[in-house]
PDB file of N, CA and C in Angstrom:
ATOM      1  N   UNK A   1      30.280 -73.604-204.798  1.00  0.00           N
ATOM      2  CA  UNK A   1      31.534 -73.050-204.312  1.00  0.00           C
ATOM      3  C   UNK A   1      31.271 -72.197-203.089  1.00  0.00           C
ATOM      4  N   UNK A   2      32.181 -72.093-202.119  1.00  0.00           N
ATOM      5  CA  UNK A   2      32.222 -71.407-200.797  1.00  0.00           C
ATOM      6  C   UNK A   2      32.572 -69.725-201.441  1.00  0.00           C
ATOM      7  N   UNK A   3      32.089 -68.656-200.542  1.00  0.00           N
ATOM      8  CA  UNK A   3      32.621 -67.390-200.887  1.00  0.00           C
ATOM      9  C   UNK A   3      34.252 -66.954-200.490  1.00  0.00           C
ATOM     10  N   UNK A   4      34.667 -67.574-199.965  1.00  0.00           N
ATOM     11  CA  UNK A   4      36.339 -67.811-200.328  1.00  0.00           C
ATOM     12  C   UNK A   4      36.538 -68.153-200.955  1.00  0.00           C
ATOM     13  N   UNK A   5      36.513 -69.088-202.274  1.00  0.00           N
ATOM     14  CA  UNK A   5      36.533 -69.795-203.292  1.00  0.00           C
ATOM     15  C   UNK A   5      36.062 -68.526-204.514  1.00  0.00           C
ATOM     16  N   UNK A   6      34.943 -67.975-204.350  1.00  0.00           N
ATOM     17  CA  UNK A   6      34.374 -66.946-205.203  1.00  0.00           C
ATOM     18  C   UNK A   6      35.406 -65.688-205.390  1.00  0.00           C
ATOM     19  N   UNK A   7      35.800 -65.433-204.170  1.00  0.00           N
ATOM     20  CA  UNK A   7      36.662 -64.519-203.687  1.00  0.00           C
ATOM     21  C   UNK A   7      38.149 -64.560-204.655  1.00  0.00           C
ATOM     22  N   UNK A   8      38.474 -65.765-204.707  1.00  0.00           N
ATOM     23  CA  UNK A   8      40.196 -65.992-204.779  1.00  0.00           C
ATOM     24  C   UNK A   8      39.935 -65.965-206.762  1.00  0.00           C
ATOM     25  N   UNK A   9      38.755 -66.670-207.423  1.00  0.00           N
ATOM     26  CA  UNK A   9      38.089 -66.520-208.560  1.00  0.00           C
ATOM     27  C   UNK A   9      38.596 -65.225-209.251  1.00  0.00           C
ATOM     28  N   UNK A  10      37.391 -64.708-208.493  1.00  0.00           N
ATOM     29  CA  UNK A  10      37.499 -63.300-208.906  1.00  0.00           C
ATOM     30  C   UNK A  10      38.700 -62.352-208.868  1.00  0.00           C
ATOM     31  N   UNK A  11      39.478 -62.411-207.218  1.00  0.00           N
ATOM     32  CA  UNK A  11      40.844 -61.808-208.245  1.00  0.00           C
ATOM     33  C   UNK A  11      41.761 -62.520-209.130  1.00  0.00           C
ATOM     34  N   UNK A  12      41.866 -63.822-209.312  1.00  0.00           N
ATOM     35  CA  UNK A  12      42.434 -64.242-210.621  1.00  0.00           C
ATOM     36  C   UNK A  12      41.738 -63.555-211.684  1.00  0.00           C
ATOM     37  N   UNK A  13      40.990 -63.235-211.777  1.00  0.00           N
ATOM     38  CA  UNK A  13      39.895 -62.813-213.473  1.00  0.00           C
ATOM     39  C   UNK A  13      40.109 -61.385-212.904  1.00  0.00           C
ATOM     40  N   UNK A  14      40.278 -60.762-212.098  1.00  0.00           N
ATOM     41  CA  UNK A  14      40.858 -59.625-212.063  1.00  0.00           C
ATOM     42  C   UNK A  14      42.046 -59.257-212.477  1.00  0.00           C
ATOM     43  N   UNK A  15      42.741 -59.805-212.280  1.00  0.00           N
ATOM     44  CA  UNK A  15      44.386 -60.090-212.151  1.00  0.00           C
ATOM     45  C   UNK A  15      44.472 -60.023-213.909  1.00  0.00           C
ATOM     46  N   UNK A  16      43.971 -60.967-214.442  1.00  0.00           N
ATOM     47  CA  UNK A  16      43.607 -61.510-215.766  1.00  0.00           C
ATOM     48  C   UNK A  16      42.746 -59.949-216.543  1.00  0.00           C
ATOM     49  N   UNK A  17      42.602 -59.031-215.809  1.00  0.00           N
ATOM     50  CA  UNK A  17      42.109 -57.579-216.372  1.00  0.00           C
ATOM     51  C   UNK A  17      40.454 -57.780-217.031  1.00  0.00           C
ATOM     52  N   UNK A  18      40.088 -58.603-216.533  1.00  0.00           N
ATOM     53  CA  UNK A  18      38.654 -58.201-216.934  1.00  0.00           C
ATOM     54  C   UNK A  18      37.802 -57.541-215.881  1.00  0.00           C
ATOM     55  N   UNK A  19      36.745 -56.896-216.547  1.00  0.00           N
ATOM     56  CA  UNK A  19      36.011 -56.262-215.970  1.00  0.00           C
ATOM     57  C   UNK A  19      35.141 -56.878-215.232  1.00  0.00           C
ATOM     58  N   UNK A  20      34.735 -56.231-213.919  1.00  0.00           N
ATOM     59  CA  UNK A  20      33.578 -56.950-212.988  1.00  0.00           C
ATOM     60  C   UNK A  20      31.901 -57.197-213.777  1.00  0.00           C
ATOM     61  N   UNK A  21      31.950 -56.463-214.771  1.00  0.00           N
ATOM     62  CA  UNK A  21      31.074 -57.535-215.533  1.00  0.00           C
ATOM     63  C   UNK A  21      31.101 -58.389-216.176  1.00  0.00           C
ATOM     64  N   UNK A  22      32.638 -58.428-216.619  1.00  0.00           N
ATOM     65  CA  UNK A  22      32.385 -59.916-217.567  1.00  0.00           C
ATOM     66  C   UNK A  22      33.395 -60.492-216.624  1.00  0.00           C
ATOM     67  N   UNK A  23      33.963 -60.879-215.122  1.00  0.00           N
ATOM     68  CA  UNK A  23      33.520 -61.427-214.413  1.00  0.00           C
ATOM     69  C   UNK A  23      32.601 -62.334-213.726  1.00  0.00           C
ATOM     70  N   UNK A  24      31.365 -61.448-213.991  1.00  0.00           N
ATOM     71  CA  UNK A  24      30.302 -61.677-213.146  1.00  0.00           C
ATOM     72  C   UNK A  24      29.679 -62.813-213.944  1.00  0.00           C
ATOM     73  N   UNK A  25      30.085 -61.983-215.595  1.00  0.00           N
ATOM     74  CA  UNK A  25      29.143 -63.404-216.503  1.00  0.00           C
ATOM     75  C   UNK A  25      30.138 -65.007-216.260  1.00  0.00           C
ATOM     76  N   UNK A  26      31.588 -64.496-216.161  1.00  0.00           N
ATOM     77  CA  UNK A  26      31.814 -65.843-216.280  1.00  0.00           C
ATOM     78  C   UNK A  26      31.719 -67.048-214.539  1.00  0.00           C
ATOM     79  N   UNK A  27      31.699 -66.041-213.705  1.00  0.00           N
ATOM     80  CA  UNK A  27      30.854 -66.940-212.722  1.00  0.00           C
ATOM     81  C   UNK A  27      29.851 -67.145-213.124  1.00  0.00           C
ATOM     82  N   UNK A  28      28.665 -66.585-213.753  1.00  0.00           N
ATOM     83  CA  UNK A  28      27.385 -67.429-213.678  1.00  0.00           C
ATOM     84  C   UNK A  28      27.293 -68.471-214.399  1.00  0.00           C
ATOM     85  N   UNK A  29      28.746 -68.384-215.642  1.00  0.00           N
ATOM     86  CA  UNK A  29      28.955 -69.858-216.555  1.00  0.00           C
ATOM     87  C   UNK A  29      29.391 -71.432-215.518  1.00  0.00           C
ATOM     88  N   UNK A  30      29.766 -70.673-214.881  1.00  0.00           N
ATOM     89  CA  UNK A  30      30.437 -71.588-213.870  1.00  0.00           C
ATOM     90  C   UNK A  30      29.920 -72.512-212.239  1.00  0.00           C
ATOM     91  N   UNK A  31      28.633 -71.634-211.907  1.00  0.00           N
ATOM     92  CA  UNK A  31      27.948 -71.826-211.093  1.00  0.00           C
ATOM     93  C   UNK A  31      26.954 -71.179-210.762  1.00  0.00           C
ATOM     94  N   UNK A  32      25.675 -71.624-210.212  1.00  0.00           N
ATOM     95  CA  UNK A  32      24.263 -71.337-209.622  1.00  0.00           C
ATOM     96  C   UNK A  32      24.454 -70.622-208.854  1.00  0.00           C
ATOM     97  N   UNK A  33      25.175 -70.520-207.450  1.00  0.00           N
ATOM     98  CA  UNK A  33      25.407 -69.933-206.488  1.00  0.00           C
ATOM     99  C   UNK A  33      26.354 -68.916-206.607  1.00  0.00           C
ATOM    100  N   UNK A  34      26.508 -68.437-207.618  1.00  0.00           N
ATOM    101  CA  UNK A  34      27.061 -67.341-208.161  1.00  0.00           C
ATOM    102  C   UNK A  34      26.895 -66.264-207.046  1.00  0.00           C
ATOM    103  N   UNK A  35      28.219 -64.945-206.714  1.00  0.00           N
ATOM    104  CA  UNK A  35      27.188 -63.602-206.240  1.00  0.00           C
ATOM    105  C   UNK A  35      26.742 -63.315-206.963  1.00  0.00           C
ATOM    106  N   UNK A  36      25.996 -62.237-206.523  1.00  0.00           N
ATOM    107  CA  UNK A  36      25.314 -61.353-207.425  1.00  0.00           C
ATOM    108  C   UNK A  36      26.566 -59.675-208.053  1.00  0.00           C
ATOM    109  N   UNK A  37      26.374 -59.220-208.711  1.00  0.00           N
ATOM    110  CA  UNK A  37      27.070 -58.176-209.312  1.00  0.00           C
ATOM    111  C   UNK A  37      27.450 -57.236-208.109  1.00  0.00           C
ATOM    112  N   UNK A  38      26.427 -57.099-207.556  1.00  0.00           N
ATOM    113  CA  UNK A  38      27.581 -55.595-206.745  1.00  0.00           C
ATOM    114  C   UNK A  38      28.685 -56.447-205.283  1.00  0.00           C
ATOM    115  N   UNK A  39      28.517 -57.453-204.789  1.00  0.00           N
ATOM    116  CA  UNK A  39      29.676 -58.137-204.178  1.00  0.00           C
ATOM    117  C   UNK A  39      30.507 -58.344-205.425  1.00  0.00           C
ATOM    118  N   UNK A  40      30.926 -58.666-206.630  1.00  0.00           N
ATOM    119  CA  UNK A  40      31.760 -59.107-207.557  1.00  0.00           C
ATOM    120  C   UNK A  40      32.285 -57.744-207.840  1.00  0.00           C
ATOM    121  N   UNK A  41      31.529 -56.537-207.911  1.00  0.00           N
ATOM    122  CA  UNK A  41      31.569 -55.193-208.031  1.00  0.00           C
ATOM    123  C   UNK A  41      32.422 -54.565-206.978  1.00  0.00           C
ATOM    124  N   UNK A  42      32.571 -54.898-205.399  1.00  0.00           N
ATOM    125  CA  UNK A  42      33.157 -54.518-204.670  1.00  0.00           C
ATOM    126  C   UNK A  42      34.401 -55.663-204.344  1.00  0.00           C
ATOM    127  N   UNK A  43      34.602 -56.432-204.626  1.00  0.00           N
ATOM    128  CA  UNK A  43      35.580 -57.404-204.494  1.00  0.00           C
ATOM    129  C   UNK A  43      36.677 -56.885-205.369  1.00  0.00           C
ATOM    130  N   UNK A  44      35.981 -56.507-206.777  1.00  0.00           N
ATOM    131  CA  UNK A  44      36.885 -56.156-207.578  1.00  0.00           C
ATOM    132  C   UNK A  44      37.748 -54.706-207.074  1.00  0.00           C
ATOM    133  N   UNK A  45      36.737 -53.933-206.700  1.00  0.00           N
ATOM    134  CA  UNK A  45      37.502 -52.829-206.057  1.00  0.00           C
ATOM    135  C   UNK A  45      38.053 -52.884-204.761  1.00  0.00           C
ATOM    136  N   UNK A  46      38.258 -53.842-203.828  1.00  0.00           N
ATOM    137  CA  UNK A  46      39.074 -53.978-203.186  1.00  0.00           C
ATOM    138  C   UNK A  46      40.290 -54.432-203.498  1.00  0.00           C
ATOM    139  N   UNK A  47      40.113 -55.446-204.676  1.00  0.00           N
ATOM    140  CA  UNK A  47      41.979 -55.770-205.243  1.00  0.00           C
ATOM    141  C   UNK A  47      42.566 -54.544-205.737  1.00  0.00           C
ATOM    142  N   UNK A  48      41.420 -53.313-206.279  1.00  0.00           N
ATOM    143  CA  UNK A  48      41.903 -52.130-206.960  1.00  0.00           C
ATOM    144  C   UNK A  48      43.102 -51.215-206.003  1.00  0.00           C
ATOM    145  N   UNK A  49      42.452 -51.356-204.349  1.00  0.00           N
ATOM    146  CA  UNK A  49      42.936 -50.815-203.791  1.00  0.00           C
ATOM    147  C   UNK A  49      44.144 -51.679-203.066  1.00  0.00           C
ATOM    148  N   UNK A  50      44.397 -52.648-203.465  1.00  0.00           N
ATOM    149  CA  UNK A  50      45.802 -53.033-202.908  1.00  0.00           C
ATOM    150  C   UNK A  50      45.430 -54.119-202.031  1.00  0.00           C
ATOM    151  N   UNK A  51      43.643 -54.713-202.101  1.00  0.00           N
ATOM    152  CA  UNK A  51      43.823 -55.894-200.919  1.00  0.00           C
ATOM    153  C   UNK A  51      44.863 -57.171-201.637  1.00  0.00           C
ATOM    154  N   UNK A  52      44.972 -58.015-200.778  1.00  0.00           N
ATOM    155  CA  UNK A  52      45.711 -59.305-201.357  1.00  0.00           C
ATOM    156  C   UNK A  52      45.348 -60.597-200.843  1.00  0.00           C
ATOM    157  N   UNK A  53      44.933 -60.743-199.806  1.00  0.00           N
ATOM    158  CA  UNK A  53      43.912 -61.281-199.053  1.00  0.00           C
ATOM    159  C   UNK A  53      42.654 -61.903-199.905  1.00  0.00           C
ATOM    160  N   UNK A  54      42.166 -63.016-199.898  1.00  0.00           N
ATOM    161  CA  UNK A  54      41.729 -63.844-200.903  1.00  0.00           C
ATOM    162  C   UNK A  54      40.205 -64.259-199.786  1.00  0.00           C
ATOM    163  N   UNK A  55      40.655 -64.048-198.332  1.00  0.00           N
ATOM    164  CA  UNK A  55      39.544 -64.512-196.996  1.00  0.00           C
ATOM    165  C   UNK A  55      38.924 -63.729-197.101  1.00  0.00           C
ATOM    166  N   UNK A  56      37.585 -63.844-197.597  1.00  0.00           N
ATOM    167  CA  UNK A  56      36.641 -62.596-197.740  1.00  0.00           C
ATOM    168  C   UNK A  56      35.863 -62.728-196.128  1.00  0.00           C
ATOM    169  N   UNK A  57      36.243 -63.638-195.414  1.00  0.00           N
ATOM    170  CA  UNK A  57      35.189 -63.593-194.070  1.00  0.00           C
ATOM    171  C   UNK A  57      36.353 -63.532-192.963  1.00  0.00           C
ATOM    172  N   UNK A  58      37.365 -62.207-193.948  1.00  0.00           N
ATOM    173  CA  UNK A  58      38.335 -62.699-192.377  1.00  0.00           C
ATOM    174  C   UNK A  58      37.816 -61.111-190.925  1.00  0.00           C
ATOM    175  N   UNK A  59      38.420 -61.955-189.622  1.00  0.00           N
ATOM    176  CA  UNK A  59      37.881 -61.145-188.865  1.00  0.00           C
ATOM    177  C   UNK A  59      38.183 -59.331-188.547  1.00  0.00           C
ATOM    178  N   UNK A  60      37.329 -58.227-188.532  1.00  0.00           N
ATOM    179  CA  UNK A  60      37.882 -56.968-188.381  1.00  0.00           C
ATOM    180  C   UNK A  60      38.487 -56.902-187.105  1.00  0.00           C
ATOM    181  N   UNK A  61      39.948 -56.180-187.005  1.00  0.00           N
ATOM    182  CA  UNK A  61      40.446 -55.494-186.074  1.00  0.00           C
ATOM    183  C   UNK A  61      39.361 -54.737-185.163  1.00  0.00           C
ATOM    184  N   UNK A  62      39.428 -54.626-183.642  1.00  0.00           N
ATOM    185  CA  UNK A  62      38.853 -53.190-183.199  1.00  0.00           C
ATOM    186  C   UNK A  62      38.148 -54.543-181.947  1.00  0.00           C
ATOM    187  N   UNK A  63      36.865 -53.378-181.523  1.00  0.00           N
ATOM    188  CA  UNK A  63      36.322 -53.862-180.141  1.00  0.00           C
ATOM    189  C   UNK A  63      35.205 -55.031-179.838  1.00  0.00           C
ATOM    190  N   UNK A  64      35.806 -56.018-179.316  1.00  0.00           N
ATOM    191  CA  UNK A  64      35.501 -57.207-179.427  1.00  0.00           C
ATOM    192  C   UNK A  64      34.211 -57.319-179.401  1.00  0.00           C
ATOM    193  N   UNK A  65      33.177 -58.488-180.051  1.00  0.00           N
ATOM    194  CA  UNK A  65      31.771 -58.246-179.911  1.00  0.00           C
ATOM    195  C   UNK A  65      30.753 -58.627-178.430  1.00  0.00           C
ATOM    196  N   UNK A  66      31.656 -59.495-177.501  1.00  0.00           N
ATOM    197  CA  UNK A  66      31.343 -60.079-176.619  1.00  0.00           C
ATOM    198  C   UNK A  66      32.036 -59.495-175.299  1.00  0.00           C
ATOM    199  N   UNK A  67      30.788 -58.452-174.477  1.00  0.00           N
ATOM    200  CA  UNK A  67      30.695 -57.998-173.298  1.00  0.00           C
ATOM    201  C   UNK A  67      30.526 -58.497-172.683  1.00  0.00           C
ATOM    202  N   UNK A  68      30.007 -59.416-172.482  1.00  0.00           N
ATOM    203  CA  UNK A  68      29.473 -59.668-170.883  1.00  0.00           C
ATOM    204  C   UNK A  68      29.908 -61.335-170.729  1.00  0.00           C
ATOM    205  N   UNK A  69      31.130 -60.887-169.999  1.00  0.00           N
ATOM    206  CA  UNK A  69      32.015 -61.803-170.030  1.00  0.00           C
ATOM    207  C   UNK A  69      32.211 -62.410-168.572  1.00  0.00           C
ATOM    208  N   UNK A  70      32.152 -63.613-168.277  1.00  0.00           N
ATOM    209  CA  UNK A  70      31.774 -64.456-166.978  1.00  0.00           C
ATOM    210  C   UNK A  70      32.290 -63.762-165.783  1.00  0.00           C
ATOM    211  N   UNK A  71      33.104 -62.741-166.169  1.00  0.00           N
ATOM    212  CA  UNK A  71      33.673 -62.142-165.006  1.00  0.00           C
ATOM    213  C   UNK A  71      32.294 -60.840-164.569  1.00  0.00           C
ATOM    214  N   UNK A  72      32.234 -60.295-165.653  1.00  0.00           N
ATOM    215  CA  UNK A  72      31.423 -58.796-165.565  1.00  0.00           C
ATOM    216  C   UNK A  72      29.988 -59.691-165.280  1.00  0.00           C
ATOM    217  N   UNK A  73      29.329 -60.544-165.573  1.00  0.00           N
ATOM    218  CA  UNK A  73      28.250 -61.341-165.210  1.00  0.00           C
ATOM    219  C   UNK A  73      27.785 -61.539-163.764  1.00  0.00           C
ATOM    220  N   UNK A  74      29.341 -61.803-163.171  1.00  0.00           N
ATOM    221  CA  UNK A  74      29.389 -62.640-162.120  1.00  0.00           C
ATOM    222  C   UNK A  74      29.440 -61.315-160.932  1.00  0.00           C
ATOM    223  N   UNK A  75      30.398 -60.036-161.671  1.00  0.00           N
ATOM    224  CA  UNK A  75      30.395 -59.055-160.620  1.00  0.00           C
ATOM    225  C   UNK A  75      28.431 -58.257-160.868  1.00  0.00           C
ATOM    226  N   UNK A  76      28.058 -58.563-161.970  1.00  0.00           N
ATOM    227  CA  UNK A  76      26.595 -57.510-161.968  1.00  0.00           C
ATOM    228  C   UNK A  76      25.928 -58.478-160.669  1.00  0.00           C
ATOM    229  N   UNK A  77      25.768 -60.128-160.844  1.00  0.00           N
ATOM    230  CA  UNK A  77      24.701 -60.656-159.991  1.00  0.00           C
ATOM    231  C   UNK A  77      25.226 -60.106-158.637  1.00  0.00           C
ATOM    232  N   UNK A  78      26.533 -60.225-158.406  1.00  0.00           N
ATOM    233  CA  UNK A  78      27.143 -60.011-156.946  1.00  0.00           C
ATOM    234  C   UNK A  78      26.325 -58.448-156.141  1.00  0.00           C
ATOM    235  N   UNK A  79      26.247 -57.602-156.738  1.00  0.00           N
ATOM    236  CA  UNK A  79      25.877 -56.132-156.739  1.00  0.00           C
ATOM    237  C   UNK A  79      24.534 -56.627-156.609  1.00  0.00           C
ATOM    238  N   UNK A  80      24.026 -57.321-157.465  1.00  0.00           N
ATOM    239  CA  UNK A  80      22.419 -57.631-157.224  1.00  0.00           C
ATOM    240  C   UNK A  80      21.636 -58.321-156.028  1.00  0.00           C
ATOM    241  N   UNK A  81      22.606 -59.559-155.688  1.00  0.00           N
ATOM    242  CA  UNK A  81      22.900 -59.803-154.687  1.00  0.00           C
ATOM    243  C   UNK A  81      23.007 -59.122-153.176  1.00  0.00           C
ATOM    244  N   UNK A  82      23.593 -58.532-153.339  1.00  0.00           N
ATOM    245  CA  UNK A  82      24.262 -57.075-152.431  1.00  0.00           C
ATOM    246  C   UNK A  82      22.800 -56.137-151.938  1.00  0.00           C
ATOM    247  N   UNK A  83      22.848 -55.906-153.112  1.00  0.00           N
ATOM    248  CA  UNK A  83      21.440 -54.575-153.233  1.00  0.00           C
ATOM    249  C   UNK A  83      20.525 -55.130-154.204  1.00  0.00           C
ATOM    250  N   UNK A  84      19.169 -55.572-153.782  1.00  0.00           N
ATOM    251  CA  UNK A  84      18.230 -55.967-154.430  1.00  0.00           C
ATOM    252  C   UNK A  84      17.521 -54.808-155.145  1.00  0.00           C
ATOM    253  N   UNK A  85      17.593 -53.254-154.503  1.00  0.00           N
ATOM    254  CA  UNK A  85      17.086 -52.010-155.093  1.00  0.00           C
ATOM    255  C   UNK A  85      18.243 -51.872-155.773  1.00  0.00           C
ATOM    256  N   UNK A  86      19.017 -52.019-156.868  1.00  0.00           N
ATOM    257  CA  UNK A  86      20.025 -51.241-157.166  1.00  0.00           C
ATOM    258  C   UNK A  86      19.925 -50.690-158.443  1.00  0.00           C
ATOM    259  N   UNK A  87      19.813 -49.560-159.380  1.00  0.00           N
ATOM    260  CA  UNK A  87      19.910 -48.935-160.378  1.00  0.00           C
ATOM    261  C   UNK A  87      20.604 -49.833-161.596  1.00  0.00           C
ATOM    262  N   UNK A  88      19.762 -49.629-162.716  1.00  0.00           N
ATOM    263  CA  UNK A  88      20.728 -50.129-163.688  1.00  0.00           C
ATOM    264  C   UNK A  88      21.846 -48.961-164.156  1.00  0.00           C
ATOM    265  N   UNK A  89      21.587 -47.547-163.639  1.00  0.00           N
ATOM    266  CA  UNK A  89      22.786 -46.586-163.717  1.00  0.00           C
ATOM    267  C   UNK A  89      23.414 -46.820-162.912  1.00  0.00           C
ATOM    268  N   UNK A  90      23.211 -47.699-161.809  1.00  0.00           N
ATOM    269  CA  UNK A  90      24.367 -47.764-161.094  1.00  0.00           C
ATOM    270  C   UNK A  90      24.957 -49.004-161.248  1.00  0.00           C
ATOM    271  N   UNK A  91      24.145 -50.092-162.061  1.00  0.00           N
ATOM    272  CA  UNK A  91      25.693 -50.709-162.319  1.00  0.00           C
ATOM    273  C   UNK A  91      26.365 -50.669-163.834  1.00  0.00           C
ATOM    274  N   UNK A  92      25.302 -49.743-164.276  1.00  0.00           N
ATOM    275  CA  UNK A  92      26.565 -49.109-165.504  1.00  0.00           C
ATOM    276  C   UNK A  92      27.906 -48.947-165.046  1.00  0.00           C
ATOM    277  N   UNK A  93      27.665 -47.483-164.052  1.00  0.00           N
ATOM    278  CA  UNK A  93      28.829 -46.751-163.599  1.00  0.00           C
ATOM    279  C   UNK A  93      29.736 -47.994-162.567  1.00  0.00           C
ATOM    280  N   UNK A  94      29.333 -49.023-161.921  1.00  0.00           N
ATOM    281  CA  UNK A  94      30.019 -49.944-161.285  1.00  0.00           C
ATOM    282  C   UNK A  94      30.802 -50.680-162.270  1.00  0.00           C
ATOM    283  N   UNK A  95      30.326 -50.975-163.483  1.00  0.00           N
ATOM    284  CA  UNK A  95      30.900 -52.172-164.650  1.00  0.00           C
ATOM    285  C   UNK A  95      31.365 -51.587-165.584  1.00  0.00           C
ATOM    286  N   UNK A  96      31.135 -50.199-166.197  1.00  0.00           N
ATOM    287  CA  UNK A  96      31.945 -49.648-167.243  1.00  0.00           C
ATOM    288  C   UNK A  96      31.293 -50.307-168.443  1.00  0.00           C
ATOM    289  N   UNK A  97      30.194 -50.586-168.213  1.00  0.00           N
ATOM    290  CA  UNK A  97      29.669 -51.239-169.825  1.00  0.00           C
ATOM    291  C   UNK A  97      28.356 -50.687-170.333  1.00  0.00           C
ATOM    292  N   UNK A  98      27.859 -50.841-170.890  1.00  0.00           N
ATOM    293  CA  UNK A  98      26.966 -49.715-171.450  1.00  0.00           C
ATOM    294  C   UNK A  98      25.072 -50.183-170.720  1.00  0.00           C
ATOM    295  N   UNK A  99      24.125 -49.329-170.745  1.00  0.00           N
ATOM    296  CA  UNK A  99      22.979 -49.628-170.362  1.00  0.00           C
ATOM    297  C   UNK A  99      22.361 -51.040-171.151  1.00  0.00           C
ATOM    298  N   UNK A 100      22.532 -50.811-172.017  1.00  0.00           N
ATOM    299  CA  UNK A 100      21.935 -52.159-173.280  1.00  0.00           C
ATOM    300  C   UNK A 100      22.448 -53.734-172.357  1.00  0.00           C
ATOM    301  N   UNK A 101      23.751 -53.582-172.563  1.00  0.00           N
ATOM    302  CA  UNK A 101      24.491 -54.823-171.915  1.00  0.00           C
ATOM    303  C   UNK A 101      23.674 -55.068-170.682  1.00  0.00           C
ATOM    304  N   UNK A 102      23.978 -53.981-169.674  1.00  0.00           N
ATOM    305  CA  UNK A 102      24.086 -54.408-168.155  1.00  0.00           C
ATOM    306  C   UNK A 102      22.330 -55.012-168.190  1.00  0.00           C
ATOM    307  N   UNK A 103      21.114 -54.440-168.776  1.00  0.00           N
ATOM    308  CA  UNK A 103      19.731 -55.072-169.062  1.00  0.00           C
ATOM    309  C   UNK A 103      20.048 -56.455-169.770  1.00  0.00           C
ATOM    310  N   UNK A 104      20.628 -56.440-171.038  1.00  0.00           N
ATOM    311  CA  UNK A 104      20.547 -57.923-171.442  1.00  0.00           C
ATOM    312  C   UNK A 104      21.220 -58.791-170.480  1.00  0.00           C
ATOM    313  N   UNK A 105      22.502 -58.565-169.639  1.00  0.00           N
ATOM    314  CA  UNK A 105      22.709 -59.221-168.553  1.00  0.00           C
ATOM    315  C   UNK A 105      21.850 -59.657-167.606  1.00  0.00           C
ATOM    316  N   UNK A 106      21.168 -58.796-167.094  1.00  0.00           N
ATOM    317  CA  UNK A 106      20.207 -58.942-166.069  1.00  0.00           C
ATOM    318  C   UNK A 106      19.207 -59.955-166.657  1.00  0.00           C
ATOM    319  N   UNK A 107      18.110 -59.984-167.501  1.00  0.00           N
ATOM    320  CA  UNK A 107      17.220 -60.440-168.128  1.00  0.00           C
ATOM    321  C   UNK A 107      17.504 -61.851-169.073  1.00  0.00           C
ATOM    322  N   UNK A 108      18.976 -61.878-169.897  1.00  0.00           N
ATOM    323  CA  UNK A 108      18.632 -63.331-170.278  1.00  0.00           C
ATOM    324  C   UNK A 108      19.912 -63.992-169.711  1.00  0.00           C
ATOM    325  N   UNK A 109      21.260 -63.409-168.837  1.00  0.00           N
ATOM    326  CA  UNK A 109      22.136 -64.210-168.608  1.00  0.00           C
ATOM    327  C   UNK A 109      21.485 -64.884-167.176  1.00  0.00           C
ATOM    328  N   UNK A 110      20.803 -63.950-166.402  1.00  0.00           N
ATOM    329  CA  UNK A 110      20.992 -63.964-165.222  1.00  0.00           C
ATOM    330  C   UNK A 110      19.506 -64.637-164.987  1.00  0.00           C
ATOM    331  N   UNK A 111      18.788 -64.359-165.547  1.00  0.00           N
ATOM    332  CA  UNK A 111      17.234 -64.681-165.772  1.00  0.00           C
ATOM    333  C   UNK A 111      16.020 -63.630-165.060  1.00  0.00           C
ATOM    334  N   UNK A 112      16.980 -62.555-164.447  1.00  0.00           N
ATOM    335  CA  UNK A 112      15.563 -61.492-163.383  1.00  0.00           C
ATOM    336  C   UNK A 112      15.000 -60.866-164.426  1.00  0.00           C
ATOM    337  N   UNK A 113      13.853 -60.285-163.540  1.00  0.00           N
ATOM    338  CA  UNK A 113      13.025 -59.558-164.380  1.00  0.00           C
ATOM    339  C   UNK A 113      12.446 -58.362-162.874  1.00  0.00           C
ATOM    340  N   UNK A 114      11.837 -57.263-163.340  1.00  0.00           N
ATOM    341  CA  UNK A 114      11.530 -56.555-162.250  1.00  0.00           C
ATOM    342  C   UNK A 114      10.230 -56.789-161.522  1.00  0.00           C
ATOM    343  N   UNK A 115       9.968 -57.321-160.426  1.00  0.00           N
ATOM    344  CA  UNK A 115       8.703 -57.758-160.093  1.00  0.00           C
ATOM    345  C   UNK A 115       7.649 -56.504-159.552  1.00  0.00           C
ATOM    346  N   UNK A 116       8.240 -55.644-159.214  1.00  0.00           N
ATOM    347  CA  UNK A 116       6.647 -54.719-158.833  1.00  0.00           C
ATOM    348  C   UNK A 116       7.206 -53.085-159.373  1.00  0.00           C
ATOM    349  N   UNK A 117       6.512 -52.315-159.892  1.00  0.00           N
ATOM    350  CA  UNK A 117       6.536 -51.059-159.926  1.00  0.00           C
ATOM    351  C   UNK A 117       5.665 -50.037-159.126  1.00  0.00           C
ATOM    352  N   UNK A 118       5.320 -48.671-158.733  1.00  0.00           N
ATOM    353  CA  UNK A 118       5.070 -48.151-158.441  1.00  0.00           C
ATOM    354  C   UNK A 118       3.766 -47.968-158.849  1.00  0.00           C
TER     355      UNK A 118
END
């Protein structure tokens, strides 16, 4: 069974007032790929609190996971382009995106690497 499938299970046998342990036993009557107790343990306490929602892999609200987006890519090489000396603080402060990004940009979108140091 898929963990949406496990998911929708378990609050029926919730629903049905049993406990997340004897839950848990009657998934393992039912299948190998069973969870394990503390996901069956927290599933259950999310129906406690009023979820209704059965998609245990649905997506969170909030700030998207994907920065470096063909536009912000395209303005870092341009700057690089521009200015071959140029700071990775300075194209923080040019792009508004954080130090981590603007390096993984540089290094695996873009392919540079720094050729000489001091």
């Amino acid at each position: 069974m898929k963990k949406n499938e496990f998911c929708a299970v378990i609050k029926y046998l919730h629903m049905k007032g049993l406990t997340p342990k004897e839950i848990k036993a009657e998934l393992n009557v039912h299948s190998i790929s069973a969870p394990a107790f503390a996901p069956v343990y927290n599933w259950v306490d999310e129906f406690k609190r009023g979820r209704t929602a059965t998609q245990c892999d649905a997506p969170c609200s909030g700030r998207s996971i994907e920065v470096a987006t063909p536009e912000i890519i395209n303005k870092v090489h341009d700057i690089v382009l521009t200015d071959r000396r140029v700071k990775v603080r300075e194209l923080v402060e040019a792009t508004g995106i954080s130090h981590g990004t603007v390096i993984s940009i540089l290094h695996e979108q873009l392919g540079m690497k720094k050729l000489s140091a001091r």
